[in-house]
Protein backbone atom coordinates (compact mmCIF):
# COMPACT_ATOMS: atom_id res chain seq x y z
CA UNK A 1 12.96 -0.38 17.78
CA UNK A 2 9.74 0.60 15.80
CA UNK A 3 9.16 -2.25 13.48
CA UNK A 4 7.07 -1.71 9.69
CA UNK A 5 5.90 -4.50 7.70
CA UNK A 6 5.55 -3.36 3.68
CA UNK A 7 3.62 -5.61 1.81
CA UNK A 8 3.41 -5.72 -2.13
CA UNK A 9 1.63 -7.45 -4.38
CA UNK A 10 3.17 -10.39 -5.91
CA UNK A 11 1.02 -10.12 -9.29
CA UNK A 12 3.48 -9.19 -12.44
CA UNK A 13 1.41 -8.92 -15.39
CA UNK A 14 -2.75 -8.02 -15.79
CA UNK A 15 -4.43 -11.64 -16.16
CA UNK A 16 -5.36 -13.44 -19.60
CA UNK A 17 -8.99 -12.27 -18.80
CA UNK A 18 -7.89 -8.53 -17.84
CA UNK A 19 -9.79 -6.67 -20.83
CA UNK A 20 -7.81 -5.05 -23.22
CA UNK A 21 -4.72 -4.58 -21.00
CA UNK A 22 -4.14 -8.84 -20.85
CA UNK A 23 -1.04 -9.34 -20.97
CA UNK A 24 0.49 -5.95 -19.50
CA UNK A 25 3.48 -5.93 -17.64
CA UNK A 26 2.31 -4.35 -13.96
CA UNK A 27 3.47 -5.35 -10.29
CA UNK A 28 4.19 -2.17 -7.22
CA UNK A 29 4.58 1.40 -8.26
CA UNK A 30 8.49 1.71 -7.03
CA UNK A 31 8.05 5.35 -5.81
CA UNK A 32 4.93 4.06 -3.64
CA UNK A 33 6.93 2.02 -1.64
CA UNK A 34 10.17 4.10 -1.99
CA UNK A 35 9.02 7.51 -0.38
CA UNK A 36 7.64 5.87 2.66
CA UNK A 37 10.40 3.51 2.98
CA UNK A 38 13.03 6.56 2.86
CA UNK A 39 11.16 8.59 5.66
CA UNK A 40 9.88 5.47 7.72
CA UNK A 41 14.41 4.46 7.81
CA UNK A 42 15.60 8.58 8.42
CA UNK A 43 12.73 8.17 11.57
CA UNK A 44 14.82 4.76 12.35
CA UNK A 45 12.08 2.87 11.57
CA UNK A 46 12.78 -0.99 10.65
CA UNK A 47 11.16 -2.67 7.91
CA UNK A 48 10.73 -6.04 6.85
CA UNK A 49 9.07 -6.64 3.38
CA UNK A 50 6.77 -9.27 2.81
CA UNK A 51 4.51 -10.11 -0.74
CA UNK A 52 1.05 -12.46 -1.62
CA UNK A 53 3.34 -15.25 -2.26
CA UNK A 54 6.91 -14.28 -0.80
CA UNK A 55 9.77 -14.33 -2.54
CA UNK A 56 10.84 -11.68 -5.54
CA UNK A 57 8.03 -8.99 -6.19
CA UNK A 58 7.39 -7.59 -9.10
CA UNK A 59 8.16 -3.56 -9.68
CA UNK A 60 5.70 -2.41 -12.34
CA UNK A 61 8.15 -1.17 -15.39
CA UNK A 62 5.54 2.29 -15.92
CA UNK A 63 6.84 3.21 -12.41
CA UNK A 64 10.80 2.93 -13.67
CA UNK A 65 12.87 5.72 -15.08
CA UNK A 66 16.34 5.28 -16.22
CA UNK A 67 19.24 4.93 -14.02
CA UNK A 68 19.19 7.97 -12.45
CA UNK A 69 16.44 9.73 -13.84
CA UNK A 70 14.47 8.03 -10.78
CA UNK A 71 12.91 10.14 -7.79
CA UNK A 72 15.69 10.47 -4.81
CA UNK A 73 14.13 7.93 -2.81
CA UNK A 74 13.85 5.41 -5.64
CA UNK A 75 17.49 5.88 -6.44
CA UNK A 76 17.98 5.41 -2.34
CA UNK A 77 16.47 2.32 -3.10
CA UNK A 78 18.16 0.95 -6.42
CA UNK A 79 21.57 1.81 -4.92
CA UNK A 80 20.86 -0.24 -1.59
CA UNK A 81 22.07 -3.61 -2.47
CA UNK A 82 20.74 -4.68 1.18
CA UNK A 83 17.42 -3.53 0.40
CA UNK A 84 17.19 -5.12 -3.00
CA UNK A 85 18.32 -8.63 -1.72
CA UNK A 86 15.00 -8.00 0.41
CA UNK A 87 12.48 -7.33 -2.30
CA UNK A 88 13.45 -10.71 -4.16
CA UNK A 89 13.28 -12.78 -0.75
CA UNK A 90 10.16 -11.37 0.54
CA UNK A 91 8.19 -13.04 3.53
CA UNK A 92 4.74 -14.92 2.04
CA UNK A 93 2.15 -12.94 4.01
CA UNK A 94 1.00 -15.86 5.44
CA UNK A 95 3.87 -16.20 7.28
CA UNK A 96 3.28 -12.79 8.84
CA UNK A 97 2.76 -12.64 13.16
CA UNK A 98 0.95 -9.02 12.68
CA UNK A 99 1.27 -8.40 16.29
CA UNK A 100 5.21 -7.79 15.61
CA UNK A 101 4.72 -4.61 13.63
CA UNK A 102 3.93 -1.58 14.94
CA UNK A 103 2.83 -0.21 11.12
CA UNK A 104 1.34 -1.89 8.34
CA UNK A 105 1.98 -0.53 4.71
CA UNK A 106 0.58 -1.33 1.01
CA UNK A 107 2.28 -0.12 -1.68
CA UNK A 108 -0.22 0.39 -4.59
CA UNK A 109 0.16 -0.89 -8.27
CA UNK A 110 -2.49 -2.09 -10.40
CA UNK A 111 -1.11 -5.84 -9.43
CA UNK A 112 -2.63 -5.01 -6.17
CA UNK A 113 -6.51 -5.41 -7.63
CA UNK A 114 -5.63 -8.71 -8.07
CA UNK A 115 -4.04 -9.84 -5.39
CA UNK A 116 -4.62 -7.86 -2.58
CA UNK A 117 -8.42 -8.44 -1.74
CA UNK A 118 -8.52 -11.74 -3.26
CA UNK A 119 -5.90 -13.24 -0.35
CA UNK A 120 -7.85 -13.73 2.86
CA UNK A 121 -4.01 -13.99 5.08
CA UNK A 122 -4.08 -10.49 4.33
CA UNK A 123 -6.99 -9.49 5.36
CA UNK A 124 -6.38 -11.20 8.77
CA UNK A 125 -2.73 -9.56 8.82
CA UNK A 126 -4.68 -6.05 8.57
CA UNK A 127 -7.12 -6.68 11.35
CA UNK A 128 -5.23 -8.64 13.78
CA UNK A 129 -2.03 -5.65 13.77
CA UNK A 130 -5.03 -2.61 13.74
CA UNK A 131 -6.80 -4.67 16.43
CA UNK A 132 -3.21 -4.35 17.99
CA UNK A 133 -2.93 -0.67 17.65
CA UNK A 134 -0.81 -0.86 14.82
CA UNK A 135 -1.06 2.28 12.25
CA UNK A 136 -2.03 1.30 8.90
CA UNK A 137 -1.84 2.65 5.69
CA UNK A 138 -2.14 2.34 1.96
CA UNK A 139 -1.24 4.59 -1.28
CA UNK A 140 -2.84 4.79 -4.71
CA UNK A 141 -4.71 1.07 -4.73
CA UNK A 142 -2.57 -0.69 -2.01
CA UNK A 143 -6.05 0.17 -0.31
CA UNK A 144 -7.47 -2.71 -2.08
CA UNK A 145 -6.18 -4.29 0.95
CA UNK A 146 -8.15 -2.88 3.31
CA UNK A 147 -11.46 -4.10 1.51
CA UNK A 148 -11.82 -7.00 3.42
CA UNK A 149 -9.61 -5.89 6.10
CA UNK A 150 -11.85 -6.11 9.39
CA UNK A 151 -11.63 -5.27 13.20
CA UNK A 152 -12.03 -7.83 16.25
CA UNK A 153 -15.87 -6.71 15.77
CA UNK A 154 -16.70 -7.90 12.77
CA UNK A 155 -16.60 -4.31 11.04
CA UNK A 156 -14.64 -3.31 8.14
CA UNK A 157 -11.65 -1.14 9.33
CA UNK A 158 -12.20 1.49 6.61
CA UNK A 159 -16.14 1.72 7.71
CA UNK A 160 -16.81 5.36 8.95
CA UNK A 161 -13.03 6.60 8.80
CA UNK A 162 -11.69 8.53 5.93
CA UNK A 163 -10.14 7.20 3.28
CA UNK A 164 -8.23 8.09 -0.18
CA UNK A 165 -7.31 5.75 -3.12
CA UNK A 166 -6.97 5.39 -6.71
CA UNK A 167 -10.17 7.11 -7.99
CA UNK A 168 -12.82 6.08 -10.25
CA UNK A 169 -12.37 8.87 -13.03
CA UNK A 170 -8.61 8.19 -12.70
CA UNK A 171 -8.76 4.25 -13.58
CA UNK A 172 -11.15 5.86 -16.35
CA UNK A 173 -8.48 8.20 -17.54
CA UNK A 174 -5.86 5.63 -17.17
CA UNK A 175 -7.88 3.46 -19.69
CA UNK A 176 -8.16 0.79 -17.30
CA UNK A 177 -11.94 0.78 -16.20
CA UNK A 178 -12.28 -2.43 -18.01
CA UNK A 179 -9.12 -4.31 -17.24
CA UNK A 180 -9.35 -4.40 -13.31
CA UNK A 181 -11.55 -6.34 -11.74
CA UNK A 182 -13.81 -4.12 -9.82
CA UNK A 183 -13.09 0.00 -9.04
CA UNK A 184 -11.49 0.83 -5.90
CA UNK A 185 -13.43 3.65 -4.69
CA UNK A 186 -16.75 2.31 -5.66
CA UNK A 187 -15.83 -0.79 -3.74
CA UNK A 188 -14.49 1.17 -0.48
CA UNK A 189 -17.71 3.30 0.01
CA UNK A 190 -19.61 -0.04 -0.15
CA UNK A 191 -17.26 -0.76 2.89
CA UNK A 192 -18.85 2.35 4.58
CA UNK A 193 -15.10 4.50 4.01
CA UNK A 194 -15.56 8.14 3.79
CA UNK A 195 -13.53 8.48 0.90
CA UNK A 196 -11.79 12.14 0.16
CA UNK A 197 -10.12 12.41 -3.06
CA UNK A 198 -8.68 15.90 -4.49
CA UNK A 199 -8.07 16.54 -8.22
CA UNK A 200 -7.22 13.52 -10.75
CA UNK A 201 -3.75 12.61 -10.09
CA UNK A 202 -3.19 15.64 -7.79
CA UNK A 203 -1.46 15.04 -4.56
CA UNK A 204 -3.98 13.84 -1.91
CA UNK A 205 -3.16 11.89 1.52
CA UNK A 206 -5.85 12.39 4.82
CA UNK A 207 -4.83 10.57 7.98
CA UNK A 208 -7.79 9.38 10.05
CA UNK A 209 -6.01 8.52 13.35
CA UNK A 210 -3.72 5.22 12.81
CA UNK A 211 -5.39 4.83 9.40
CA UNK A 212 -3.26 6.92 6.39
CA UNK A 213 -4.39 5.99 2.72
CA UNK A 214 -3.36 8.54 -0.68
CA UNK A 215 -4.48 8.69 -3.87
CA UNK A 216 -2.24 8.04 -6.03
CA UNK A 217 1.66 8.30 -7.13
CA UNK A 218 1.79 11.38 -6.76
CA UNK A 219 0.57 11.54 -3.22
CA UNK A 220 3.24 8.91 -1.65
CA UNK A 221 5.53 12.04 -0.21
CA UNK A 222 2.86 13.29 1.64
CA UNK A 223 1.71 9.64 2.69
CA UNK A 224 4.83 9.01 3.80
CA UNK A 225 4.51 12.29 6.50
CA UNK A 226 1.21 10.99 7.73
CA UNK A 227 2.91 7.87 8.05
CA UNK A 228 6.10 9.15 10.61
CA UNK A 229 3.29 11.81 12.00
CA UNK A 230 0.99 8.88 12.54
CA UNK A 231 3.75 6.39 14.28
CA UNK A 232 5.44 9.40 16.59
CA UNK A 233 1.23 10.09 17.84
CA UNK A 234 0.97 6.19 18.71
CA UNK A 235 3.84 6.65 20.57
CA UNK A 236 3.02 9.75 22.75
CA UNK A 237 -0.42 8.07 23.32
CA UNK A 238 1.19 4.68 24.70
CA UNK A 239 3.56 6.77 26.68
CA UNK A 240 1.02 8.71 28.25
């Protein structure tokens, strides 16, 4: 069976030295993990969740409707109880044997920028499963994980492929410029990523062979087709 490996930020609230937004309640954007996760299971896909730190992660509350007011792959989710049991007993990514998963996903959330980069485990998760041929991908700023992320080379994985994240003039609009500690585009062109990026808070994915990234929330559908498109090519190559 085709095995994924989610991994979410285990950061619930924006640190005491986060600028004006100290304080706020944040964690993973639910529908970032959600769409993937519904289309990754239909393909019959099977995912294990793992977090920074392991155990419960935190779903940012700006990402939750009420009861039923959710997107149909959140409410998949919600009404799961198997599932749910699983996102408050993650695996602590430095647990993680990459080379067990055949895909690698980040689930964005402004926890991520604080978390993600900062934890060299995941880092060495990223490059050891795309060293393994793993696909890997990333929504909104779950590529904050790939910053450090680098190949058996030496090389960053991002450097010369294209990319898509959470943009610059979106954190702007978002107020959050000076609450996160550094801006995710900026920081993945220094990484040499050809980053794409379509309208603010338009949908945007690009796939660059195993590599899938989106821009924001409102690109996770479309991630999450790159995604089974991205798995079901892997396959046909390794078959060939």
């Amino acid at each position: 069976m085709t095995k994924a490996l989610f991994i979410l930020t285990s950061t619930s609230e924006f640190p005491a030295d986060g600028g004006p937004a100290a304080g706020r309640k944040t964690g993973y954007y639910i529908d970032e993990m959600a769409a993937p996760w519904a289309a990754l299971t239909d393909a019959g896909v099977d995912i294990t969740f793992a977090s920074i730190k392991g155990g419960e992660a935190p779903i940012d509350p700006n990402s939750m409707e009420d009861d039923g007011d959710n997107p149909e792959p959140v409410q998949r989710v919600l009404g799961d109880p198997d599932v749910m049991a699983q996102l408050k007993a993650t695996l602590p990514v430095d647990s993680i044997d990459p080379t067990s998963f055949d895909l690698i996903f980040l689930p964005g959330g402004h926890g991520t920028m604080f978390d993600f980069r900062q934890t060299p485990a995941l880092a060495d998760v990223i490059g050891k499963a795309w060293d393994n041929g793993a696909v890997v991908g990333a929504v909104c700023h779950g590529p904050s994980g790939l910053i450090e992320a680098r190949d058996a080379s030496g090389d960053p994985i991002v450097k010369g492929r294209k990319v898509s994240g959470f943009t610059d003039s979106e954190e702007d609009a978002a107020g959050l410029t000076d609450s996160v500690p550094y801006l995710l585009e900026q920081e993945l062109r220094a990484k040499g990523a050809l980053f794409e990026k379509g309208d603010d808070f338009t949908s945007h994915a690009v796939r660059d062979g195993r590599l899938v990234t989106g821009q924001n929330p409102t690109s996770s559908e479309a991630v999450a087709k790159l995604l089974v498109a991205a798995l079901e090519a892997r396959s046909a190559d390794r078959a060939a």
